[in-house]
Protein backbone atom coordinates (compact mmCIF):
# COMPACT_ATOMS: atom_id res chain seq x y z
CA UNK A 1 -60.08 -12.67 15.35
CA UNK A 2 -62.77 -13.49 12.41
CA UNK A 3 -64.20 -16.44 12.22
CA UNK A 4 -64.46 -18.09 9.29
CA UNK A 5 -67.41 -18.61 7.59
CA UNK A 6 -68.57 -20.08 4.46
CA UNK A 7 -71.49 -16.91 3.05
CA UNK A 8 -67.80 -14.77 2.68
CA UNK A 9 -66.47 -14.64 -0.60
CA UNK A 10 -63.08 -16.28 -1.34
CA UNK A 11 -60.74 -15.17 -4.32
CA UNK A 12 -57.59 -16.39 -4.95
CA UNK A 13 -54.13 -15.61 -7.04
CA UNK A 14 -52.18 -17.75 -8.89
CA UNK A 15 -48.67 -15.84 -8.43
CA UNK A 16 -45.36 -17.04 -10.47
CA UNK A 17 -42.23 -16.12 -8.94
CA UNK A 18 -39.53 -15.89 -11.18
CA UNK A 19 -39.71 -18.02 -14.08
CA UNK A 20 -40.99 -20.84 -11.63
CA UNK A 21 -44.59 -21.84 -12.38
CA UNK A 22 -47.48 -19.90 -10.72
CA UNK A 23 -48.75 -21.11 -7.48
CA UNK A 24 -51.96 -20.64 -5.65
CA UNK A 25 -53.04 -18.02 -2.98
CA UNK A 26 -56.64 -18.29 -1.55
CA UNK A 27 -58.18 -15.58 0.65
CA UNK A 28 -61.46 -15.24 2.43
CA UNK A 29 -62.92 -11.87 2.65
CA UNK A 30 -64.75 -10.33 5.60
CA UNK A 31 -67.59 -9.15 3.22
CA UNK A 32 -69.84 -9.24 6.94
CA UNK A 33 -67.31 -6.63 8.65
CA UNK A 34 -66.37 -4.34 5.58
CA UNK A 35 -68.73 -5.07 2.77
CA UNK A 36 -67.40 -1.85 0.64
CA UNK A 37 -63.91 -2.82 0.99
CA UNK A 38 -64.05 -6.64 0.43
CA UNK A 39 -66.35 -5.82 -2.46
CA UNK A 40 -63.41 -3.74 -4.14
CA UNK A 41 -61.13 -6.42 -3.76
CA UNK A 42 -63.17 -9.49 -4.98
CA UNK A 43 -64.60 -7.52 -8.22
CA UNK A 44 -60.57 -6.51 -8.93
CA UNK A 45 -59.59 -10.17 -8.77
CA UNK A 46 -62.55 -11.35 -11.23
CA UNK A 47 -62.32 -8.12 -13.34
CA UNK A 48 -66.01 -7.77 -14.09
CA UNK A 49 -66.33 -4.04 -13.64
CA UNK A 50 -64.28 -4.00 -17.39
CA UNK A 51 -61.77 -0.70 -17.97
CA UNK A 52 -61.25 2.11 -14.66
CA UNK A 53 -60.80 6.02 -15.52
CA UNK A 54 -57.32 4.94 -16.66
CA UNK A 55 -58.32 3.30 -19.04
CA UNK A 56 -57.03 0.00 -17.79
CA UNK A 57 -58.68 -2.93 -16.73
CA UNK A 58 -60.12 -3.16 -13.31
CA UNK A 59 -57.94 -6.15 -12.83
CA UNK A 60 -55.45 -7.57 -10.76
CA UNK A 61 -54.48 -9.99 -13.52
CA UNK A 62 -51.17 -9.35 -15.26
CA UNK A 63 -50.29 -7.14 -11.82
CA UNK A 64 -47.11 -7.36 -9.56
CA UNK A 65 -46.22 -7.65 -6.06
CA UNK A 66 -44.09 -4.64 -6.01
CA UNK A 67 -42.58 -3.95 -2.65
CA UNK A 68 -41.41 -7.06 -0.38
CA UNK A 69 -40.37 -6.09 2.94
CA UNK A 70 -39.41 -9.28 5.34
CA UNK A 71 -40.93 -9.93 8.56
CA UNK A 72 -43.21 -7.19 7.97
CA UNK A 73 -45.78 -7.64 4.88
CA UNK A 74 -45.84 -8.38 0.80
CA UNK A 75 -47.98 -4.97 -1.24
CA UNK A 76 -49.17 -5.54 -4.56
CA UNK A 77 -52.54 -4.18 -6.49
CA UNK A 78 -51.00 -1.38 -8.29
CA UNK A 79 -52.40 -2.73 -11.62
CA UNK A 80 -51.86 1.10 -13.71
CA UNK A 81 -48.21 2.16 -12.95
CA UNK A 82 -47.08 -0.65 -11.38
CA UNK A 83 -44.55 1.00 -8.78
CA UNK A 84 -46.61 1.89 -5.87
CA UNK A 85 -48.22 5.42 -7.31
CA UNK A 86 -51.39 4.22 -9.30
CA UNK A 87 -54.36 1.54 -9.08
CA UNK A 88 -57.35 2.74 -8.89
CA UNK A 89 -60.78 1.23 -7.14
CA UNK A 90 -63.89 0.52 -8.46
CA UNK A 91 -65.87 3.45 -6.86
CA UNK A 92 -63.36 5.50 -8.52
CA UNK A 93 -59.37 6.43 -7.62
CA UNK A 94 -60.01 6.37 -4.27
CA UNK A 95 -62.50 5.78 -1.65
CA UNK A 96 -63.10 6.16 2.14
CA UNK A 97 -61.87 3.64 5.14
CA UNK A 98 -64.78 1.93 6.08
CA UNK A 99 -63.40 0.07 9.34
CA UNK A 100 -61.31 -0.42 11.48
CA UNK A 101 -62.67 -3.40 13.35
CA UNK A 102 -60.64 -5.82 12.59
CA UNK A 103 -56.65 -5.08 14.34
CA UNK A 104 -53.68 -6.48 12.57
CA UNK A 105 -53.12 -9.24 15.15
CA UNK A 106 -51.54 -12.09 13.33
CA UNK A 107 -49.69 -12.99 9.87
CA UNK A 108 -51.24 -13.66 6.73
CA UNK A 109 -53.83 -10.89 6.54
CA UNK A 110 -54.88 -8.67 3.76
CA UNK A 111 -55.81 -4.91 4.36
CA UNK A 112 -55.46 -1.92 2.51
CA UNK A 113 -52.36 0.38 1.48
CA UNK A 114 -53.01 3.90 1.43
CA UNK A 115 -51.45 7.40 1.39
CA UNK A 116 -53.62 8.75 4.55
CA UNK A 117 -57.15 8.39 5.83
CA UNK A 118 -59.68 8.08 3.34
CA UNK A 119 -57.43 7.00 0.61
CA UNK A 120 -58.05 3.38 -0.48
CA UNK A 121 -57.94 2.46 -3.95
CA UNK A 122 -56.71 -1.17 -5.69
CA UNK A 123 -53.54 -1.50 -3.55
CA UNK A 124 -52.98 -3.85 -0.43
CA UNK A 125 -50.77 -5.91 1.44
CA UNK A 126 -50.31 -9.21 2.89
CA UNK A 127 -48.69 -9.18 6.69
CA UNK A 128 -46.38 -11.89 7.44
CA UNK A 129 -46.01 -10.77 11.13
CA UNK A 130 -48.25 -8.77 13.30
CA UNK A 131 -47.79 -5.56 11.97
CA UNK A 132 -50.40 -3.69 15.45
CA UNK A 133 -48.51 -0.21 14.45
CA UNK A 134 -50.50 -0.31 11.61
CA UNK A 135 -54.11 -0.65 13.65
CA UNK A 136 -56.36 2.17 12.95
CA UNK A 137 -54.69 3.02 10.08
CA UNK A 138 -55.22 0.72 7.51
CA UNK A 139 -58.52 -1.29 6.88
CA UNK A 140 -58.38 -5.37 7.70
CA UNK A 141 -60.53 -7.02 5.21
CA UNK A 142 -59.61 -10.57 4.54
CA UNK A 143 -56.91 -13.72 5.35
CA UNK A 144 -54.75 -15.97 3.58
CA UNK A 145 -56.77 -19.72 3.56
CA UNK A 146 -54.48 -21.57 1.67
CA UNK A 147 -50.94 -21.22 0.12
CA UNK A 148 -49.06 -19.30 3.35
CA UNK A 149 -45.76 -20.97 1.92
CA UNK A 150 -46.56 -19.30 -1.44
CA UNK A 151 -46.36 -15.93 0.56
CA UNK A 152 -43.35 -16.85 2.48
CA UNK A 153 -41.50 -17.81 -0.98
CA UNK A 154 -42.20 -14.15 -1.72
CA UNK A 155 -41.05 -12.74 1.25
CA UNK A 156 -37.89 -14.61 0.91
CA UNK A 157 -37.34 -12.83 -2.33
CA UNK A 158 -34.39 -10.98 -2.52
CA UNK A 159 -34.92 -7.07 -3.02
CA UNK A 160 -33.13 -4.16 -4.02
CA UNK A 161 -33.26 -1.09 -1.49
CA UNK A 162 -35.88 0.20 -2.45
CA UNK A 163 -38.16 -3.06 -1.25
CA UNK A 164 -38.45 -4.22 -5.19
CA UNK A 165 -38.20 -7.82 -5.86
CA UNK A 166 -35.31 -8.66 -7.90
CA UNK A 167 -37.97 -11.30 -9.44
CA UNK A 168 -40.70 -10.54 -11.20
CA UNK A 169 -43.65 -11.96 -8.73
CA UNK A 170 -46.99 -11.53 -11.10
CA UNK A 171 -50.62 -12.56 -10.40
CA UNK A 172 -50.94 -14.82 -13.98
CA UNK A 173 -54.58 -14.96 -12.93
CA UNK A 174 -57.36 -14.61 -10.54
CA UNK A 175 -60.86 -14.67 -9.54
CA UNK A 176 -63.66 -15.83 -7.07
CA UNK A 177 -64.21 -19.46 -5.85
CA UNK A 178 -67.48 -21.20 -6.24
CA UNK A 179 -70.18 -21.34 -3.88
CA UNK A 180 -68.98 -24.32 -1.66
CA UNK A 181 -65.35 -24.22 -2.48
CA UNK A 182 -63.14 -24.09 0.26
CA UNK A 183 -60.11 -22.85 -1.12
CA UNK A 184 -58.10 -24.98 0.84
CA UNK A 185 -55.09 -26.98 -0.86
CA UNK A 186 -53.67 -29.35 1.25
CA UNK A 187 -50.08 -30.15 1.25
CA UNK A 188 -49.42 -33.42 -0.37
CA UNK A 189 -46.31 -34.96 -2.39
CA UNK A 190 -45.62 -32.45 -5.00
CA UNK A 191 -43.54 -35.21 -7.28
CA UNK A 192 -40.58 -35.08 -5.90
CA UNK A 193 -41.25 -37.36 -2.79
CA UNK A 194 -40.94 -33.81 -0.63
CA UNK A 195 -44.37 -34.43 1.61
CA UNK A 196 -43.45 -31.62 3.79
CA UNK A 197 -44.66 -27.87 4.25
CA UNK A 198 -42.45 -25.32 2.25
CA UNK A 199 -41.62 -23.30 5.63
CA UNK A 200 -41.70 -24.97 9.05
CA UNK A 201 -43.43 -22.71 10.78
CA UNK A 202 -46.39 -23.45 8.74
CA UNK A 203 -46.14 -27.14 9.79
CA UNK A 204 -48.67 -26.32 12.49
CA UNK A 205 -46.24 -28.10 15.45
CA UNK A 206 -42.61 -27.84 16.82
CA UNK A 207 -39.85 -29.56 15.37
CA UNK A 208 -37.01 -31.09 17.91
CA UNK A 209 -33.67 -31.38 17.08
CA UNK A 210 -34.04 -34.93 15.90
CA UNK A 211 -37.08 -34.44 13.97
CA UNK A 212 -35.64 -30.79 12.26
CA UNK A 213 -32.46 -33.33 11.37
CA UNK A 214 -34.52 -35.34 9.76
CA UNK A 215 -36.36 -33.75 7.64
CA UNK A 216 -33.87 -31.95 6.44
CA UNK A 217 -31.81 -34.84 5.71
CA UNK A 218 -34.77 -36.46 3.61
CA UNK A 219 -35.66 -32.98 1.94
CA UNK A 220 -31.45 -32.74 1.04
CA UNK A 221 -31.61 -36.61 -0.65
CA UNK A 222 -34.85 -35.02 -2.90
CA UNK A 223 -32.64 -32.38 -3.76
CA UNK A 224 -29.85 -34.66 -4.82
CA UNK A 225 -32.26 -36.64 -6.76
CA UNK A 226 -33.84 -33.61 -8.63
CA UNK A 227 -30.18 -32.23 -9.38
CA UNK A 228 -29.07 -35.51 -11.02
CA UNK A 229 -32.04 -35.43 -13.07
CA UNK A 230 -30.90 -32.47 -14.65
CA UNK A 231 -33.33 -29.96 -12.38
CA UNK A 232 -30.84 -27.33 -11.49
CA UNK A 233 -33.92 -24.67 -10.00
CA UNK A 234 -35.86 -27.51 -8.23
CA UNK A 235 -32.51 -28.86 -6.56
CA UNK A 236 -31.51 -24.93 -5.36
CA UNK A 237 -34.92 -24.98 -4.15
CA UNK A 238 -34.68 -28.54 -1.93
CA UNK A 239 -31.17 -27.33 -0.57
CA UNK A 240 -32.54 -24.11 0.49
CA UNK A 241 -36.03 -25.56 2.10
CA UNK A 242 -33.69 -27.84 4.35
CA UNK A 243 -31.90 -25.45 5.47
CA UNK A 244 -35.00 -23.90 6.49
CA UNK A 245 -35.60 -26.20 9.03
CA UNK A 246 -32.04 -26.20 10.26
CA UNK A 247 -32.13 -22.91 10.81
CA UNK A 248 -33.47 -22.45 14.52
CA UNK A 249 -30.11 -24.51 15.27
CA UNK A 250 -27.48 -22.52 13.72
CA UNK A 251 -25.32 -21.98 16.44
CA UNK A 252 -25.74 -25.48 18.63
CA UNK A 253 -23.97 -25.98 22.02
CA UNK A 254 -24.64 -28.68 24.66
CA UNK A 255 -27.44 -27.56 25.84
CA UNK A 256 -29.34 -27.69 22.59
CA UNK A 257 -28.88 -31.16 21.65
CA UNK A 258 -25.89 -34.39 21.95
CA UNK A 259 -22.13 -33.88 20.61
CA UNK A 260 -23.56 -36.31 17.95
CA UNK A 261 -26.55 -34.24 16.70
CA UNK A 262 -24.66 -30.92 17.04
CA UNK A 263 -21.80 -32.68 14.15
CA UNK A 264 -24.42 -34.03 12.32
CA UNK A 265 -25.96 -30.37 12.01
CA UNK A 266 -23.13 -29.05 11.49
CA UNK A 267 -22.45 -31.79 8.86
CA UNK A 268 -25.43 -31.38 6.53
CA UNK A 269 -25.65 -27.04 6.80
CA UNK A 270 -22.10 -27.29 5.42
CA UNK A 271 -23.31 -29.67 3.00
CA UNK A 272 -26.37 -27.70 1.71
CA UNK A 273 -24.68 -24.41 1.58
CA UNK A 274 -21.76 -26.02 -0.92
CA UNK A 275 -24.39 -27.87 -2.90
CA UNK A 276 -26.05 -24.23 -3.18
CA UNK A 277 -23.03 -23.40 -4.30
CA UNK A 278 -22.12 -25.75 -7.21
CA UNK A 279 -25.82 -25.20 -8.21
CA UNK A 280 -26.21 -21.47 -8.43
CA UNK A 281 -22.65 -21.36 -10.45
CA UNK A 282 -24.47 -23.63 -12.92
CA UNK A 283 -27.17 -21.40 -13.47
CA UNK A 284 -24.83 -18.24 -13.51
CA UNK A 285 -26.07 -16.88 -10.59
CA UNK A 286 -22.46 -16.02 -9.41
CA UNK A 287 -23.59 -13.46 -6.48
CA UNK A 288 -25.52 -16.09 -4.89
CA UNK A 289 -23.28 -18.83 -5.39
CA UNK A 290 -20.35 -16.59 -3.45
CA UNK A 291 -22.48 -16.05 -0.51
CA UNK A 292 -23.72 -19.77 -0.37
CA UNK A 293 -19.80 -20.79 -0.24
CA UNK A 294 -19.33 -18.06 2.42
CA UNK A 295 -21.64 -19.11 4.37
CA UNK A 296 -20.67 -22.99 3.89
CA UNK A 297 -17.07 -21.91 5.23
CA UNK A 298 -18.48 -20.26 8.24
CA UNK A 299 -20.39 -23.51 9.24
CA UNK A 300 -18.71 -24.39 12.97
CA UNK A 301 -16.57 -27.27 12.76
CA UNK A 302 -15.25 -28.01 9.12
CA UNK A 303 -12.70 -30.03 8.16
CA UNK A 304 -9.60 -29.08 5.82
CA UNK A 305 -11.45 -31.13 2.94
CA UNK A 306 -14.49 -29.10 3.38
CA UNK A 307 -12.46 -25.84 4.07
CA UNK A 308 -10.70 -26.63 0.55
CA UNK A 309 -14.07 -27.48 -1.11
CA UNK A 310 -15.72 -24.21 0.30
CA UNK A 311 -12.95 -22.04 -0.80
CA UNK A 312 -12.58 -23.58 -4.03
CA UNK A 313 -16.60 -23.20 -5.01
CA UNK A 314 -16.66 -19.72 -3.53
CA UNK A 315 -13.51 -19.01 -6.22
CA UNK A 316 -15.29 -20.56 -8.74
CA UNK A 317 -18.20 -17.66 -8.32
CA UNK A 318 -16.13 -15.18 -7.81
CA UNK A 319 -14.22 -15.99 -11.28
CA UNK A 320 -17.54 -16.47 -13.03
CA UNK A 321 -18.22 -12.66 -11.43
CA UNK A 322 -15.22 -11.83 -13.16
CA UNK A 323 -13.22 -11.15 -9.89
CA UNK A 324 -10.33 -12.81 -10.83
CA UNK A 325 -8.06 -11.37 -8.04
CA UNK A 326 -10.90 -12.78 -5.75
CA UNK A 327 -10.88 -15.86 -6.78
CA UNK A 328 -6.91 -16.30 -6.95
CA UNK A 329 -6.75 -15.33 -3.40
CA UNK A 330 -9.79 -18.31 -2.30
CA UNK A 331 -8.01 -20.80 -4.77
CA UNK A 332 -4.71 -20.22 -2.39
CA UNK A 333 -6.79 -20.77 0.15
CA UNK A 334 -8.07 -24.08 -0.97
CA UNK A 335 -4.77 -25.37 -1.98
CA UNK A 336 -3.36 -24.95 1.66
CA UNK A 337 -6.32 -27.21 2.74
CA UNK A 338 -6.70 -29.91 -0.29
CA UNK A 339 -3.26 -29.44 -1.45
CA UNK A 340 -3.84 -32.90 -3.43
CA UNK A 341 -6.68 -31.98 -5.03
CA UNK A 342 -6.09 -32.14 -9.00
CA UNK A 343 -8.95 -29.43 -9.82
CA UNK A 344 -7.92 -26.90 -7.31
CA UNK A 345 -4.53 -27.47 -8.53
CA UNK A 346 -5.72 -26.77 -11.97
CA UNK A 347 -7.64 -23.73 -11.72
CA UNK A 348 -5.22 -22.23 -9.59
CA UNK A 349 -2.19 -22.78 -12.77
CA UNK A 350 -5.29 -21.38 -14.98
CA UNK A 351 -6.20 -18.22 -13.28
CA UNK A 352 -2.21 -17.63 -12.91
CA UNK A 353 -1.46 -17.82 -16.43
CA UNK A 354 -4.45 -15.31 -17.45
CA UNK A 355 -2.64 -13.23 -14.45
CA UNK A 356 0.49 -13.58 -15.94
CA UNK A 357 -0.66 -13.24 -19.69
CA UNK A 358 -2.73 -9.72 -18.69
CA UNK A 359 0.46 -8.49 -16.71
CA UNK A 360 2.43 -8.94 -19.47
CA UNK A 361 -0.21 -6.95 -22.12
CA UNK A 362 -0.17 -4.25 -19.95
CA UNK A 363 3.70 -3.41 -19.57
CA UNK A 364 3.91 -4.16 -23.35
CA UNK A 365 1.29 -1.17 -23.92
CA UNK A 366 3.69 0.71 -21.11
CA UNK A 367 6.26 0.19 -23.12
CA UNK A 368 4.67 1.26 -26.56
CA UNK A 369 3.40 4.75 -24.83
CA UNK A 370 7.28 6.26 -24.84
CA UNK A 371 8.57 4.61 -28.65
């Protein structure tokens, strides 16, 4: 492994995800073990080399993350086409691999994509796993310093199947840190009271049942709070980090912790699936909603009031999808577990009548075809 060492440069990228404001990435480059290639990446990120044989800036600013692949690595630098078939170095398109000293061990390192030996140009990934197939083959030249749970928020990002974020994820800007500038950010409260890493394996210990509990449980209240406060994206956000670290204890039995820590587990997963749920079908997002209420109803040991709630929610998505037959056949659902419940009871007589009222249009224009 490389040490660290203050005479290598460090860059960083402030990357927006979404529409969610940009967050900062710091790397260190091994500028003693591949000068050539480290030197290619730190003059991209402060663009001083001005416009490449393209004709475009040698620049990572503006530039995507275009292929996310989980538990395996984050690629990005492909600042001409975007798509994975241009960028371009600043030696020229492409230039030779200088080294292959340094093995890909470990998460969180940088090193070069290419299309074969010799062909390095602007493009690279971030690993978020040891990746050692890849030693020999592609040149190690840096390491994330700061802002690992930036990179995990982009590995989380949902992709089509072609490994393209369904998100924009764009470096708004980069550049080199001053002489003397660590680049390290340390977590603190971001506002919201949330004191806690973004992903719990960057927390730097384990997490028992008890503690995992929780912190979720605290990290659930913030997301409560943020929610009432009229912060739909910040509250999805909360609910989704708790469940994070709940998630080593999806499946609990005896062994793994008391009868009264396994139903409170139980308890709160249910609880921040469902509030998912409600959330994402306020912001529309009715494909996420319906899985979040799926996987609320799977939860082990529900009751019939959570049974009706999770059927009901994932009906509600499913109606805002426009899957009206869907959602009829969850509302029937709900109704045989929360038969009391006046909204159910509602939307169940809506969706009917628009049933009925379509039914009816149709064998009217049945009709009409043999006048």
């Amino acid at each position: 492994m490389a040490e660290t060492t203050t005479k290598r440069p460090r860059v960083f990228f402030d990357i927006s995800i979404g529409d969610r404001r940009p967050e900062r990435v710091t790397f260190e480059l091994y500028s003693d073990i591949v000068p050539k290639t480290a030197e290619n990446f730190r003059a991209l990120c402060t663009g001083e080399k001005g416009d490449g044989a393209s004709g475009k800036p040698l620049h990572y600013k503006g530039s995507i993350f275009h292929r996310i692949i989980k538990k395996f690595m984050c690629q990005g630098g492909d600042f001409t086409a975007g798509n994975g078939t241009g960028g371009e170095s600043i030696y020229g398109e492409k230039f030779e691999d200088e080294g292959f000293q340094m093995k890909h061990e470990r998460p969180f390192l940088l090193s070069m994509a290419n299309a074969g030996p010799n062909t390095n140009g602007s493009q690279f990934f971030i690993t978020t796993v040891p990746t050692p197939h890849l030693d020999d083959k592609h040149v190690v030249f840096g390491h994330v310093i700061s802002g690992k749970s930036v990179v995990r928020k982009m590995e989380e990002t949902k992709t089509d199947t072609q490994d393209r974020p369904g998100r924009p994820i764009v470096i708004q800007d980069c550049g080199e840190l001053p002489p003397g500038d660590s680049g390290v950010i340390e977590k603190g409260d971001d506002g919201t009271g949330d004191k806690y890493e973004d992903f719990p394996e960057d927390a730097g210990k384990e997490l028992d049942v008890e503690a995992s509990l929780n912190i979720a449980t605290e990290i659930k209240e913030i997301g409560n709070k943020v929610f009432k406060a009229g912060d739909i994206d910040m509250g999805i956000e909360k609910y989704q980090k708790a469940l994070r670290y709940i998630r080593d204890y999806a499946s609990m039995n005896e062994e793994d912790g008391t009868p009264e820590q396994i139903k409170a587990m139980n308890a709160l997963r249910f609880t921040l699936h469902s509030n998912s749920a409600l959330l994402q079908i306020k912001q529309k997002a009715f494909k996420d909603a319906e899985e979040s209420a799926s996987r609320a109803l799977s939860v082990n040991g529900i009751g019939d009031a959570e049974k009706g709630k999770g059927y009901y929610r994932r009906a509600m998505a499913k109606q805002g999808a426009k899957n009206e037959p869907g959602a009829l056949e969850d509302l029937e659902e709900a109704i045989k577990y929360a038969p009391n419940d006046g909204a159910i009871k509602q939307e169940l007589d809506k969706i009917k009548k628009l049933q009925a009222a379509r039914d009816q249009k149709e064998r009217n224009a049945y009709k009409n075809m043999f006048k």
